[in-house]
N, C-alpha and C. Protein backbone atom coordinates (compact mmCIF):
# COMPACT_ATOMS: atom_id res chain seq x y z
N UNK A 1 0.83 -1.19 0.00
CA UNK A 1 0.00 0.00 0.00
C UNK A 1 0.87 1.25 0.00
N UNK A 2 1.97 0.94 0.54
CA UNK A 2 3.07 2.58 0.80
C UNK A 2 3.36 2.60 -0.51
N UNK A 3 4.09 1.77 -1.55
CA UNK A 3 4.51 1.53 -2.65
C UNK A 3 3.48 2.61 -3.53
N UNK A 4 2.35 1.80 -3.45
CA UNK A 4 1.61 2.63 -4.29
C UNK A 4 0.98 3.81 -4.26
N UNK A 5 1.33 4.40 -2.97
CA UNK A 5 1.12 5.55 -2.41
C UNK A 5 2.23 6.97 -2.90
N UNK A 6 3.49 6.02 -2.93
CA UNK A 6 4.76 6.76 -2.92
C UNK A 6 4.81 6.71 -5.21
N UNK A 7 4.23 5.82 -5.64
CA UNK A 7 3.71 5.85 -6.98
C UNK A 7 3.01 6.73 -7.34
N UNK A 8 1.62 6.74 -7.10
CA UNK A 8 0.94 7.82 -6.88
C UNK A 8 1.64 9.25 -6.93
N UNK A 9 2.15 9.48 -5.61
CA UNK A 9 3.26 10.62 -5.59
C UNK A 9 3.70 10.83 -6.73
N UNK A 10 4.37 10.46 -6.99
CA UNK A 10 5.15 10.61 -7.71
C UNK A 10 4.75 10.88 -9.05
N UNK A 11 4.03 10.16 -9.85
CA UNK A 11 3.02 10.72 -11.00
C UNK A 11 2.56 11.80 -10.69
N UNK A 12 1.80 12.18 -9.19
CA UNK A 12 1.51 13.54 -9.43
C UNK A 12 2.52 14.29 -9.59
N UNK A 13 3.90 14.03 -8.80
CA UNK A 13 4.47 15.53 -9.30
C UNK A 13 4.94 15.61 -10.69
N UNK A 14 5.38 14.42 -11.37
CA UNK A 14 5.97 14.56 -12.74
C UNK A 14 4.50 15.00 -13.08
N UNK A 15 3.39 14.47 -13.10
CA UNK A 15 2.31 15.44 -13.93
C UNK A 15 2.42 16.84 -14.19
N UNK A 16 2.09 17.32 -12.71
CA UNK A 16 2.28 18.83 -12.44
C UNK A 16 3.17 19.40 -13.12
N UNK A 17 4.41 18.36 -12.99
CA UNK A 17 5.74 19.30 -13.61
C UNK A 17 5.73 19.32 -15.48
N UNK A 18 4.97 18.47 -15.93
CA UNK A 18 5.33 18.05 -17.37
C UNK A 18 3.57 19.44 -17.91
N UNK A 19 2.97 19.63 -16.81
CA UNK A 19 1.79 20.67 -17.47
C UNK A 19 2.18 21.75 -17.57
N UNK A 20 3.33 22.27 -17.04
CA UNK A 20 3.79 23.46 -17.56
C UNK A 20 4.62 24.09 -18.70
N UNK A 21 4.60 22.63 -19.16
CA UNK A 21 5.27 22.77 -20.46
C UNK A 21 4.46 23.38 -22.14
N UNK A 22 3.44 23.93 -21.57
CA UNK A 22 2.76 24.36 -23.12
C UNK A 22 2.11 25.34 -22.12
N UNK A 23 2.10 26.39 -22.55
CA UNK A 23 0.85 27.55 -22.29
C UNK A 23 0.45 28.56 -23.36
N UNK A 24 -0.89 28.67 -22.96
CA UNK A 24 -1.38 29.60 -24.42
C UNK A 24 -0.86 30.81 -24.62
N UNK A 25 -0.91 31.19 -26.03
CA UNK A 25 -0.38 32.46 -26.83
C UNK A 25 -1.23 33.46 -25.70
N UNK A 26 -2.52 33.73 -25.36
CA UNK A 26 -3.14 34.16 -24.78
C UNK A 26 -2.76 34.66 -23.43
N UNK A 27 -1.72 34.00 -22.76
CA UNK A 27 -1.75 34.17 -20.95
C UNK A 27 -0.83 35.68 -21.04
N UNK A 28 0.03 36.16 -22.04
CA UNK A 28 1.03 36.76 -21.77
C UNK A 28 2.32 36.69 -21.87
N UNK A 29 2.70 35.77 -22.95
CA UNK A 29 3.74 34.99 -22.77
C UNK A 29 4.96 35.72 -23.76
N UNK A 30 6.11 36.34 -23.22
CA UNK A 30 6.84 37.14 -23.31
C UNK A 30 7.84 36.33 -24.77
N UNK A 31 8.41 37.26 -26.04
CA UNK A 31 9.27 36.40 -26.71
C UNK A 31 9.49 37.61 -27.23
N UNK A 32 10.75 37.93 -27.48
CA UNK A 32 11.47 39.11 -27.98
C UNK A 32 10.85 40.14 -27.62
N UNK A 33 10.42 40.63 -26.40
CA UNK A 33 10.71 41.73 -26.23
C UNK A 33 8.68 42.26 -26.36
N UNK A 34 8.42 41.47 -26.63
CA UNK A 34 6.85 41.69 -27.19
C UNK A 34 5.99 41.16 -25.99
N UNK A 35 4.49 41.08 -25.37
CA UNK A 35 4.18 41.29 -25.24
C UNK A 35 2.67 40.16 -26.38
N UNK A 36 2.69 38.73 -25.88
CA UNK A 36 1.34 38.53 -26.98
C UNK A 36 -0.21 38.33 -26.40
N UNK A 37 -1.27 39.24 -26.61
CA UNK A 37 -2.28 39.26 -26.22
C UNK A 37 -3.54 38.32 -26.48
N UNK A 38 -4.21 38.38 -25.48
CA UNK A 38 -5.31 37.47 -26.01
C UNK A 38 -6.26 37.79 -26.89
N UNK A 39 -6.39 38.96 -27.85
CA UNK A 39 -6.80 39.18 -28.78
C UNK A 39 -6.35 38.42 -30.22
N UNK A 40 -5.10 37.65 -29.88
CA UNK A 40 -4.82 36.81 -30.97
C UNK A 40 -5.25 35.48 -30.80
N UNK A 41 -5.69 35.01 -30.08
CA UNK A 41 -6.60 33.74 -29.71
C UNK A 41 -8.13 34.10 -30.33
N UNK A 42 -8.27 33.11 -31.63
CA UNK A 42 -9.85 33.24 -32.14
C UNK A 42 -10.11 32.08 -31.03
N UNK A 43 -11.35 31.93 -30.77
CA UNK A 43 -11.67 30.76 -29.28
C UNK A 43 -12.13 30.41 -30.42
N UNK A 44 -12.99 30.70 -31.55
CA UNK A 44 -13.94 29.81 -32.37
C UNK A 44 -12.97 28.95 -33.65
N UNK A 45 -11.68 29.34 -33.76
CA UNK A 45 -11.37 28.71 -34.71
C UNK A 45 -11.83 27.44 -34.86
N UNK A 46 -11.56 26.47 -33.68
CA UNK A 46 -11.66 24.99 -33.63
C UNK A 46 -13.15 24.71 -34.46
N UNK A 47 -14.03 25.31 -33.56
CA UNK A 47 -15.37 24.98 -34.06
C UNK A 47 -15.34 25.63 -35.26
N UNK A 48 -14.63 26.94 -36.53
CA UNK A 48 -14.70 27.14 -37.36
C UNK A 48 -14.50 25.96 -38.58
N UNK A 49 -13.39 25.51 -38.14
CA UNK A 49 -12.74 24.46 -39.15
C UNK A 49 -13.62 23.00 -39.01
N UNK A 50 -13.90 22.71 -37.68
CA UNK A 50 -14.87 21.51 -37.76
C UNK A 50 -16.02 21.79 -38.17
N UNK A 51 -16.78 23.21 -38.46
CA UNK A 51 -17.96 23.31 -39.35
C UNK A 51 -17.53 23.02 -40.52
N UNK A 52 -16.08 23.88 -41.27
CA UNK A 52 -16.30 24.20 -42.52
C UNK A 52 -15.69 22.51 -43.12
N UNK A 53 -15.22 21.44 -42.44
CA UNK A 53 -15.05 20.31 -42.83
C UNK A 53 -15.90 19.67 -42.99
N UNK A 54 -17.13 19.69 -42.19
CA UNK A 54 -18.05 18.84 -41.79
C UNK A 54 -19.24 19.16 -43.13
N UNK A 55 -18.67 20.46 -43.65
CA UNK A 55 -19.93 20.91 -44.87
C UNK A 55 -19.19 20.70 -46.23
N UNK A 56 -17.93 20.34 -46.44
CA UNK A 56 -17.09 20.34 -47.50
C UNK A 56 -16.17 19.61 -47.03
N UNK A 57 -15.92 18.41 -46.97
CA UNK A 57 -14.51 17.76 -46.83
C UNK A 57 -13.19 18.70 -47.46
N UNK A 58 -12.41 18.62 -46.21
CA UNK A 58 -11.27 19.40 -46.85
C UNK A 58 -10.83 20.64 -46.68
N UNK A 59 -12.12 21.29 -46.38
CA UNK A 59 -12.41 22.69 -46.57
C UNK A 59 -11.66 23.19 -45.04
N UNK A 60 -12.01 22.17 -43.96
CA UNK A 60 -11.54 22.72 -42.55
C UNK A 60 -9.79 22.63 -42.63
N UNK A 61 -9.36 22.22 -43.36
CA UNK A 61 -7.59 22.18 -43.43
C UNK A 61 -7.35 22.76 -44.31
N UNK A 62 -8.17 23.05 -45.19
CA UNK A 62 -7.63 24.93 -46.16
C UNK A 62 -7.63 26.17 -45.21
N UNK A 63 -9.03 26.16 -44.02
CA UNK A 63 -8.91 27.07 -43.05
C UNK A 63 -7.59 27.08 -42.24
N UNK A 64 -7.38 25.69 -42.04
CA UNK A 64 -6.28 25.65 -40.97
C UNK A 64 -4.83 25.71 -41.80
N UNK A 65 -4.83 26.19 -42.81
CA UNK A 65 -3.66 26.64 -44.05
C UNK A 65 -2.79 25.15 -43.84
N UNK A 66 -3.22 23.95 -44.03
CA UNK A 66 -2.80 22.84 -43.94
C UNK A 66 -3.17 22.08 -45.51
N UNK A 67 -2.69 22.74 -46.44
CA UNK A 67 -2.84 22.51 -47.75
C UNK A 67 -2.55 20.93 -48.07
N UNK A 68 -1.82 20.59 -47.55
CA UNK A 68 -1.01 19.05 -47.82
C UNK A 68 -1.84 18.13 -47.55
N UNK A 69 -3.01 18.52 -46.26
CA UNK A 69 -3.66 17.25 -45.75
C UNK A 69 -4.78 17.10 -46.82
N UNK A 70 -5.01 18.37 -47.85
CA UNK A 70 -6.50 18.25 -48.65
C UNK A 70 -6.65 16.84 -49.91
N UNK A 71 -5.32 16.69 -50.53
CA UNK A 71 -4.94 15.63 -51.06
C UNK A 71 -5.50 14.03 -50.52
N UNK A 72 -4.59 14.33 -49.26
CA UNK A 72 -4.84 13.08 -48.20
C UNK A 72 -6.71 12.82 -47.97
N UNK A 73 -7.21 13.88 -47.58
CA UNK A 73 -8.70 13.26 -47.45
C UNK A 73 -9.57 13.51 -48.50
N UNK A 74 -8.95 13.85 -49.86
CA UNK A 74 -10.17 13.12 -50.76
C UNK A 74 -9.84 11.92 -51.07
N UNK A 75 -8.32 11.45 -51.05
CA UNK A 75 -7.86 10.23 -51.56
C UNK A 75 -8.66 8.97 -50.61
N UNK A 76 -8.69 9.43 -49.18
CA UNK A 76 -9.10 8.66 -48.56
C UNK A 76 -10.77 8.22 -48.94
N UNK A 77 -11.03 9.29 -49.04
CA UNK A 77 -12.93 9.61 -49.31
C UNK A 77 -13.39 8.57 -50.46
N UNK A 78 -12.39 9.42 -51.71
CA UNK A 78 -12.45 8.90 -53.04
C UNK A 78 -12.69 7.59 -53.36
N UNK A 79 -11.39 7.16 -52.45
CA UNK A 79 -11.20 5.41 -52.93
C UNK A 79 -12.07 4.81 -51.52
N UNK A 80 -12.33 5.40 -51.14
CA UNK A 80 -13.93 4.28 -50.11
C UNK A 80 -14.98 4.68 -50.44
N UNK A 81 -15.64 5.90 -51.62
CA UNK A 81 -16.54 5.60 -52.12
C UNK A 81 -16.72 5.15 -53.55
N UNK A 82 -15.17 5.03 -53.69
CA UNK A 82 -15.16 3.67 -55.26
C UNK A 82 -15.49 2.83 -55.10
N UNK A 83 -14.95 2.29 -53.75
CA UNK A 83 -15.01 0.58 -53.49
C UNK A 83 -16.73 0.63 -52.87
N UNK A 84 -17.39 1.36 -52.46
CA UNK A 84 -18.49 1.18 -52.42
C UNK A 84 -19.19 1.11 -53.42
N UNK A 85 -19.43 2.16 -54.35
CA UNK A 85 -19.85 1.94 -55.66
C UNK A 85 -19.67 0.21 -56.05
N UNK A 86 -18.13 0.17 -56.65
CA UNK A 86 -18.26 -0.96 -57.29
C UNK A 86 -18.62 -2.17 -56.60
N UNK A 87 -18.57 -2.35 -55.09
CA UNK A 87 -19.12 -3.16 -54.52
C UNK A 87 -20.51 -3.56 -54.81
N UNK A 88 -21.22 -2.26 -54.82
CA UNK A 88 -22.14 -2.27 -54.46
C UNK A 88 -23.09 -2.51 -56.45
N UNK A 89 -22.03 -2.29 -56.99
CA UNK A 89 -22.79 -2.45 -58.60
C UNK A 89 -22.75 -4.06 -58.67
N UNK A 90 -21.48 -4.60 -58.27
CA UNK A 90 -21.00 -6.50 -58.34
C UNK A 90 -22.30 -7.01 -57.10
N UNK A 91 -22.77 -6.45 -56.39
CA UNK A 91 -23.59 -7.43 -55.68
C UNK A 91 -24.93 -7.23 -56.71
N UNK A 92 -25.67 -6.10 -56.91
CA UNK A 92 -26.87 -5.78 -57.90
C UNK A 92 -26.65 -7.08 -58.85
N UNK A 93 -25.55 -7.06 -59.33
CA UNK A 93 -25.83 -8.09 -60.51
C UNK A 93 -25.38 -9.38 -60.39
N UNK A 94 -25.29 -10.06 -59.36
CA UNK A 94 -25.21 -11.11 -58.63
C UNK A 94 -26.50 -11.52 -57.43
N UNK A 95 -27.50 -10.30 -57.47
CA UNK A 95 -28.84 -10.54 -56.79
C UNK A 95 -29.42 -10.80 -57.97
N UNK A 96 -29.51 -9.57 -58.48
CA UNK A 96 -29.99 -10.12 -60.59
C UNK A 96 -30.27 -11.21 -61.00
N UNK A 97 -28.91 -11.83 -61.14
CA UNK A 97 -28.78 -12.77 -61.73
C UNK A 97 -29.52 -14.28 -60.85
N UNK A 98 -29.22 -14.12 -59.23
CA UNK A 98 -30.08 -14.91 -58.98
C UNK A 98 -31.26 -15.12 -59.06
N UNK A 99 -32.04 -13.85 -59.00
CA UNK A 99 -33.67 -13.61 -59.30
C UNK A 99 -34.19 -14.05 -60.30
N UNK A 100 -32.95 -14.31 -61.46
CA UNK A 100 -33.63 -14.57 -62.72
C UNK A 100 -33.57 -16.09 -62.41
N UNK A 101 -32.61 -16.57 -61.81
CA UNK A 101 -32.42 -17.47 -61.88
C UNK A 101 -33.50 -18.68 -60.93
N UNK A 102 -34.61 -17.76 -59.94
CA UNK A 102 -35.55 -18.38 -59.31
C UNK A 102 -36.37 -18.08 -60.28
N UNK A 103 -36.57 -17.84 -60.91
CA UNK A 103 -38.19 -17.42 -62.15
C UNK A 103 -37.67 -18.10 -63.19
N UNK A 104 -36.58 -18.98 -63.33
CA UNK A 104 -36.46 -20.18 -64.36
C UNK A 104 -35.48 -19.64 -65.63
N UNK A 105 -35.39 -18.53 -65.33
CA UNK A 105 -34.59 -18.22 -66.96
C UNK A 105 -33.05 -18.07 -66.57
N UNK A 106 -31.90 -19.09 -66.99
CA UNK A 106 -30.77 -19.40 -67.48
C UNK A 106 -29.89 -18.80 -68.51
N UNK A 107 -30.07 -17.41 -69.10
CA UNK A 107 -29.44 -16.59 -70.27
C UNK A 107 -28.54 -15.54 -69.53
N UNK A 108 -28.62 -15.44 -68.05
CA UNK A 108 -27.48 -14.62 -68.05
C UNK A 108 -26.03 -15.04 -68.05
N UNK A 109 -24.94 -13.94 -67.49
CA UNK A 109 -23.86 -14.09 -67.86
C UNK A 109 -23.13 -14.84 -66.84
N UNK A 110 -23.71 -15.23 -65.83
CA UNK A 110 -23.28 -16.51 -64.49
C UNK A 110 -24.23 -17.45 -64.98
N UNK A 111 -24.31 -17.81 -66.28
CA UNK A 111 -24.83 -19.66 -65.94
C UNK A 111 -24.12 -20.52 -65.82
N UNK A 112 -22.39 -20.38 -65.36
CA UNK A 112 -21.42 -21.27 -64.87
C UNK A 112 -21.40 -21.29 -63.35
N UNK A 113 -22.35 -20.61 -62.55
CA UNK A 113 -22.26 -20.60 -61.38
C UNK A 113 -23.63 -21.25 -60.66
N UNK A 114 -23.55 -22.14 -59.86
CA UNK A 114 -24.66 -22.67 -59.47
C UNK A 114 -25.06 -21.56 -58.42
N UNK A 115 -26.72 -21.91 -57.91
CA UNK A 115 -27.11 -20.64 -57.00
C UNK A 115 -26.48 -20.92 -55.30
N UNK A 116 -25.75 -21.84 -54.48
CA UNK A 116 -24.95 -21.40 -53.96
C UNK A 116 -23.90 -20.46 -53.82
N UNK A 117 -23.32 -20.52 -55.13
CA UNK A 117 -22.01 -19.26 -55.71
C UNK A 117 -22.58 -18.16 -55.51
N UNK A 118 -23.66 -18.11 -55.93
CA UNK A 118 -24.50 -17.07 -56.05
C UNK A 118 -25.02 -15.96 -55.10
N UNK A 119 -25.10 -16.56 -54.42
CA UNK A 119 -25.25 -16.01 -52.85
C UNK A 119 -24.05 -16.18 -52.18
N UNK A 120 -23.10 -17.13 -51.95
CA UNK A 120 -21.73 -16.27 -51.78
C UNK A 120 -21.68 -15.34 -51.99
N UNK A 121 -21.65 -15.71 -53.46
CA UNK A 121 -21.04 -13.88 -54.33
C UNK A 121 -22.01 -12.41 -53.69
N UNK A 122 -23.26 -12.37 -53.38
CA UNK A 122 -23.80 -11.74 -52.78
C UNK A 122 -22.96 -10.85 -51.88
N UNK A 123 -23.24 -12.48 -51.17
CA UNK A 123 -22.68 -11.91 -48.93
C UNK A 123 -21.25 -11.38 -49.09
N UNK A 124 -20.58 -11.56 -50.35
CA UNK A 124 -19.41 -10.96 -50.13
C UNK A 124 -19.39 -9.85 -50.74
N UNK A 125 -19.71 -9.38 -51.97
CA UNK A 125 -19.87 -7.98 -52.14
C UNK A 125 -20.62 -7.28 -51.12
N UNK A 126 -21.71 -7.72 -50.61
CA UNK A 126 -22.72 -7.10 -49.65
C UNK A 126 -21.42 -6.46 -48.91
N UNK A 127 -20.90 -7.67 -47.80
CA UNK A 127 -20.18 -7.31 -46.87
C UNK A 127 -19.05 -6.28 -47.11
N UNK A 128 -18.12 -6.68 -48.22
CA UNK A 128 -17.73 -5.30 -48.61
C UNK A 128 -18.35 -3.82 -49.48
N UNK A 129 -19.24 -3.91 -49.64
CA UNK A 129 -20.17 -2.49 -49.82
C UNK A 129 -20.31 -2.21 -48.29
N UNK A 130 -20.66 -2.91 -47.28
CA UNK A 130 -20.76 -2.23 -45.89
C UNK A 130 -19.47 -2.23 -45.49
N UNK A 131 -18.77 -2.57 -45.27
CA UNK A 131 -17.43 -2.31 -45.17
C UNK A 131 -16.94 -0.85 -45.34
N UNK A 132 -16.66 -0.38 -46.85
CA UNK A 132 -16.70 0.55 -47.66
C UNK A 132 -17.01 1.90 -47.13
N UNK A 133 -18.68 1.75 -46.93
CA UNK A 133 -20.04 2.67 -46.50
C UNK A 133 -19.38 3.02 -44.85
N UNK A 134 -18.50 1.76 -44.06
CA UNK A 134 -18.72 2.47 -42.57
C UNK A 134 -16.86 3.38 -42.93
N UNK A 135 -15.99 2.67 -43.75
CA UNK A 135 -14.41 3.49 -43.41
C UNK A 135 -15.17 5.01 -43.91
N UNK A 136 -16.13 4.85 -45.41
CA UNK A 136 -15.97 6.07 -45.74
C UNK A 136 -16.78 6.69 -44.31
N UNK A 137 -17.84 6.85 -43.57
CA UNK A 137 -18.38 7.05 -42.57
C UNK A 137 -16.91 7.96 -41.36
N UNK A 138 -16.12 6.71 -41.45
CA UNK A 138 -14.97 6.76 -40.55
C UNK A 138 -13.76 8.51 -40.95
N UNK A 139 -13.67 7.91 -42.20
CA UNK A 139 -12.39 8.90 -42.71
C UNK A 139 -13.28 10.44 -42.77
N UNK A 140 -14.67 10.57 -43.22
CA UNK A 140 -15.45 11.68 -43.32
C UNK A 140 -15.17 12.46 -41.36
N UNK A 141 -15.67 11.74 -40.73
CA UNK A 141 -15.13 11.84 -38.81
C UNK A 141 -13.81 12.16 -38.78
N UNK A 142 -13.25 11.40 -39.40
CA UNK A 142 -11.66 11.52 -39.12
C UNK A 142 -11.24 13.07 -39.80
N UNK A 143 -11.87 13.42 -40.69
CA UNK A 143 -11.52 14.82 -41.49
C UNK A 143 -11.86 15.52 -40.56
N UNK A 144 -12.71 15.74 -39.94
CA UNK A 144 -13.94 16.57 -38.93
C UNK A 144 -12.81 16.98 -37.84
N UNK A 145 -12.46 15.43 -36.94
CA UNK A 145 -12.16 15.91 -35.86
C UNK A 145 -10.26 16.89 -35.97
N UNK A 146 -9.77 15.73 -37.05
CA UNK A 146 -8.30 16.71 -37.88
C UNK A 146 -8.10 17.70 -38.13
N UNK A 147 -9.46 18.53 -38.57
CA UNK A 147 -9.61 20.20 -38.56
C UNK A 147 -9.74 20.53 -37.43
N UNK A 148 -9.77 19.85 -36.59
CA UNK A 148 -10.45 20.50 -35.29
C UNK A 148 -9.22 20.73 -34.32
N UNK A 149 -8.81 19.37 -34.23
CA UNK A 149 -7.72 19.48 -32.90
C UNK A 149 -6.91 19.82 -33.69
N UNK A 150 -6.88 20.02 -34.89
CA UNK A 150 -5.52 21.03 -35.86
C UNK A 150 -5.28 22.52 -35.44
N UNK A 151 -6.93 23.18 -35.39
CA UNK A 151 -7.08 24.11 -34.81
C UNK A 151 -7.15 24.31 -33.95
N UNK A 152 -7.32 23.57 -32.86
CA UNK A 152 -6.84 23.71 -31.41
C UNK A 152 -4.96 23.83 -31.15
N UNK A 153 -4.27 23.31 -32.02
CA UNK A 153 -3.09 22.90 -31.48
C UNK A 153 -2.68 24.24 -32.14
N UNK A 154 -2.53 25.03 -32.94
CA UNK A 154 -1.97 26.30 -33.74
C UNK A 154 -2.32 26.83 -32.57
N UNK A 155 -2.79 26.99 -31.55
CA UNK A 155 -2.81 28.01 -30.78
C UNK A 155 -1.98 28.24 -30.04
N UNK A 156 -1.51 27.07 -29.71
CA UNK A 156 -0.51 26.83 -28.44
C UNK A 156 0.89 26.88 -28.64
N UNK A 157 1.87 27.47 -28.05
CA UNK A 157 3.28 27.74 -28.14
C UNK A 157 4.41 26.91 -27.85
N UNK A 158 4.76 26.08 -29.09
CA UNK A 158 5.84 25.31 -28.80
C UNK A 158 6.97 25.61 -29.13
N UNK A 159 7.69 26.33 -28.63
CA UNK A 159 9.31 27.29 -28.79
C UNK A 159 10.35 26.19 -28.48
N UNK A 160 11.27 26.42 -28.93
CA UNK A 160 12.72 25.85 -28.59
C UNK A 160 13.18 25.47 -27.33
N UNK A 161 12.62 26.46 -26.75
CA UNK A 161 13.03 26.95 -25.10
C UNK A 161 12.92 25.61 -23.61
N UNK A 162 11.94 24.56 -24.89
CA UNK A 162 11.94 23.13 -23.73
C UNK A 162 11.88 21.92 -24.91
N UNK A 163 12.95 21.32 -24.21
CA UNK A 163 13.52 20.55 -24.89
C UNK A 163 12.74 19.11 -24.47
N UNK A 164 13.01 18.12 -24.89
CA UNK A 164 13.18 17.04 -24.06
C UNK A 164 13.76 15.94 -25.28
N UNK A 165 14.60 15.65 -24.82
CA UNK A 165 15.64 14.70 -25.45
C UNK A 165 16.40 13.25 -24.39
N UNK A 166 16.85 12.20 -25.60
CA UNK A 166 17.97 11.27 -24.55
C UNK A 166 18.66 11.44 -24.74
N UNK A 167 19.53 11.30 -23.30
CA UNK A 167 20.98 11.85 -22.94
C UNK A 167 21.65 11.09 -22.13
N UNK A 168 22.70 10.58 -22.70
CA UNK A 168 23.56 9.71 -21.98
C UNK A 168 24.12 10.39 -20.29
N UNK A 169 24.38 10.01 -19.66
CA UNK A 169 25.17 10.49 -18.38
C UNK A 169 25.83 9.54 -17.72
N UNK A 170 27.24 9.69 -17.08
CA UNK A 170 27.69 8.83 -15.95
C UNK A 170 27.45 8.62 -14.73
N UNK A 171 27.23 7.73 -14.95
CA UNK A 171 26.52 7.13 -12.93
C UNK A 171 28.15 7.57 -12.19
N UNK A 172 27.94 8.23 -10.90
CA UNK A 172 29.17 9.01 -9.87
C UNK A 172 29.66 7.97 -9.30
N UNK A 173 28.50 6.29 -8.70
CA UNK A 173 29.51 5.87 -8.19
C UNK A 173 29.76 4.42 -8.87
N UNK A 174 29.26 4.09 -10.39
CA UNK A 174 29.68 3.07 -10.53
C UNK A 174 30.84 3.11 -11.83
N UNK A 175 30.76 4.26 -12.57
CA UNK A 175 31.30 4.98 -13.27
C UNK A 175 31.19 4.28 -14.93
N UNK A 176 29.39 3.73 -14.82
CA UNK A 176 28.72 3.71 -15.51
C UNK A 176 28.26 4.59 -16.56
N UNK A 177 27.68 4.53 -18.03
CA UNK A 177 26.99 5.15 -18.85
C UNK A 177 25.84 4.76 -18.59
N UNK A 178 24.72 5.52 -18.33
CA UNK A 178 23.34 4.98 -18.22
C UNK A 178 22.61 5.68 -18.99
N UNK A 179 21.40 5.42 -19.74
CA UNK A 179 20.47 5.94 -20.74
C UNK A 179 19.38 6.63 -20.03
N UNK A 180 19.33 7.92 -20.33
CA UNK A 180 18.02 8.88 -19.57
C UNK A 180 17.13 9.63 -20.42
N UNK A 181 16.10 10.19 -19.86
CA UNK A 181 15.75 11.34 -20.53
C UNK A 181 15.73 12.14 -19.76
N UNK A 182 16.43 13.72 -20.73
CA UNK A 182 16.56 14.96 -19.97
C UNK A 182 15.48 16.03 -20.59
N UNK A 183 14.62 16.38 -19.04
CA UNK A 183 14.04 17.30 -19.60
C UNK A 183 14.32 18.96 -19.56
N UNK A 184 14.54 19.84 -20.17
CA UNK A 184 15.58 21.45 -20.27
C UNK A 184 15.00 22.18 -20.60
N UNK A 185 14.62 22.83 -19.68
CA UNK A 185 13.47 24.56 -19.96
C UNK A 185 14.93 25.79 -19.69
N UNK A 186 14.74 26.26 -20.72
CA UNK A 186 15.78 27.51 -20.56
C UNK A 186 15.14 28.58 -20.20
N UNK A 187 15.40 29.62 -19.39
CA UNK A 187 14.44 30.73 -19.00
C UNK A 187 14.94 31.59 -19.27
């Protein structure tokens, strides 16, 4: 119970100590000589860019001048509503073809497939048309929330000034190299 007490501890203080490592453009935060106010904090950006994504794919990472990602989510969009499409055209004509094939007529272009195949062939286009229907579902969310915490994170000030890197050091009394991480706020 002490163990995990003195654990405890201890997470809290590295917590405490590792939250002071980002603070907003907003608080006052001094860099050459300037002075930056909270008049440069839009509060609505976030929710700007997750509207204007959510009405135009894409559109919320042109706001967030993140030109590179617009590529990335039509490609994503694009090719999961291809594979839905064509999923979804290969099952139509594999229900088709079975329908004709319960009302007796044999002239389509699967009369090498008995009606087991047939319904395979179904459940598996089916399943990938839903497939398809939920990533594109997924990547459309995924655009949404990417404008969003995109625009949340431009706000916040990540300067040079804290480091955190690994850094070798010698142990004093075994006169060891041991592997660390150092964390270095310059003030």
């Amino acid at each position: 119970m002490i163990r995990f007490f003195h654990i405890t501890i201890l997470i809290f203080l590295l917590g405490n100590f590792s939250s002071f490592a980002q603070t907003e453009l907003g608080e006052g935060l001094r860099t050459k000589d300037t002075i930056k106010k909270s008049s440069e904090i839009n509060v609505l950006a976030p929710a700007k860019a997750a509207f204007y994504s959510a009405v135009f794919p894409g559109m919320g990472q042109i706001y967030n001048k993140k030109y590179w990602k617009v590529p990335l989510v039509y490609g994503a969009l694009g090719t999961t509503i291809y594979f839905y499409i064509n999923n979804n055209k290969k099952y139509h004509l594999f229900r088709d073809a079975y329908k004709r094939r319960l009302e007796g007529f044999n002239d389509d272009n699967y009369a090498y497939l008995d009606n087991s195949r047939l319904i395979a062939a179904q459940k598996f286009y089916q399943n990938n048309r839903d497939l398809s229907a939920l990533l594109t579902g997924l990547f459309y969310i995924l655009n949404i929330l990417d404008a969003n915490v995109d625009a949340h994170l431009m706000q916040f000030n990540v300067n040079d000034k804290l480091t955190v890197k690994p850094d070798l050091f010698r142990d004093q009394f075994t006169a060891k190299e041991n592997l660390g991480i150092c964390l270095t706020l310059k003030l």
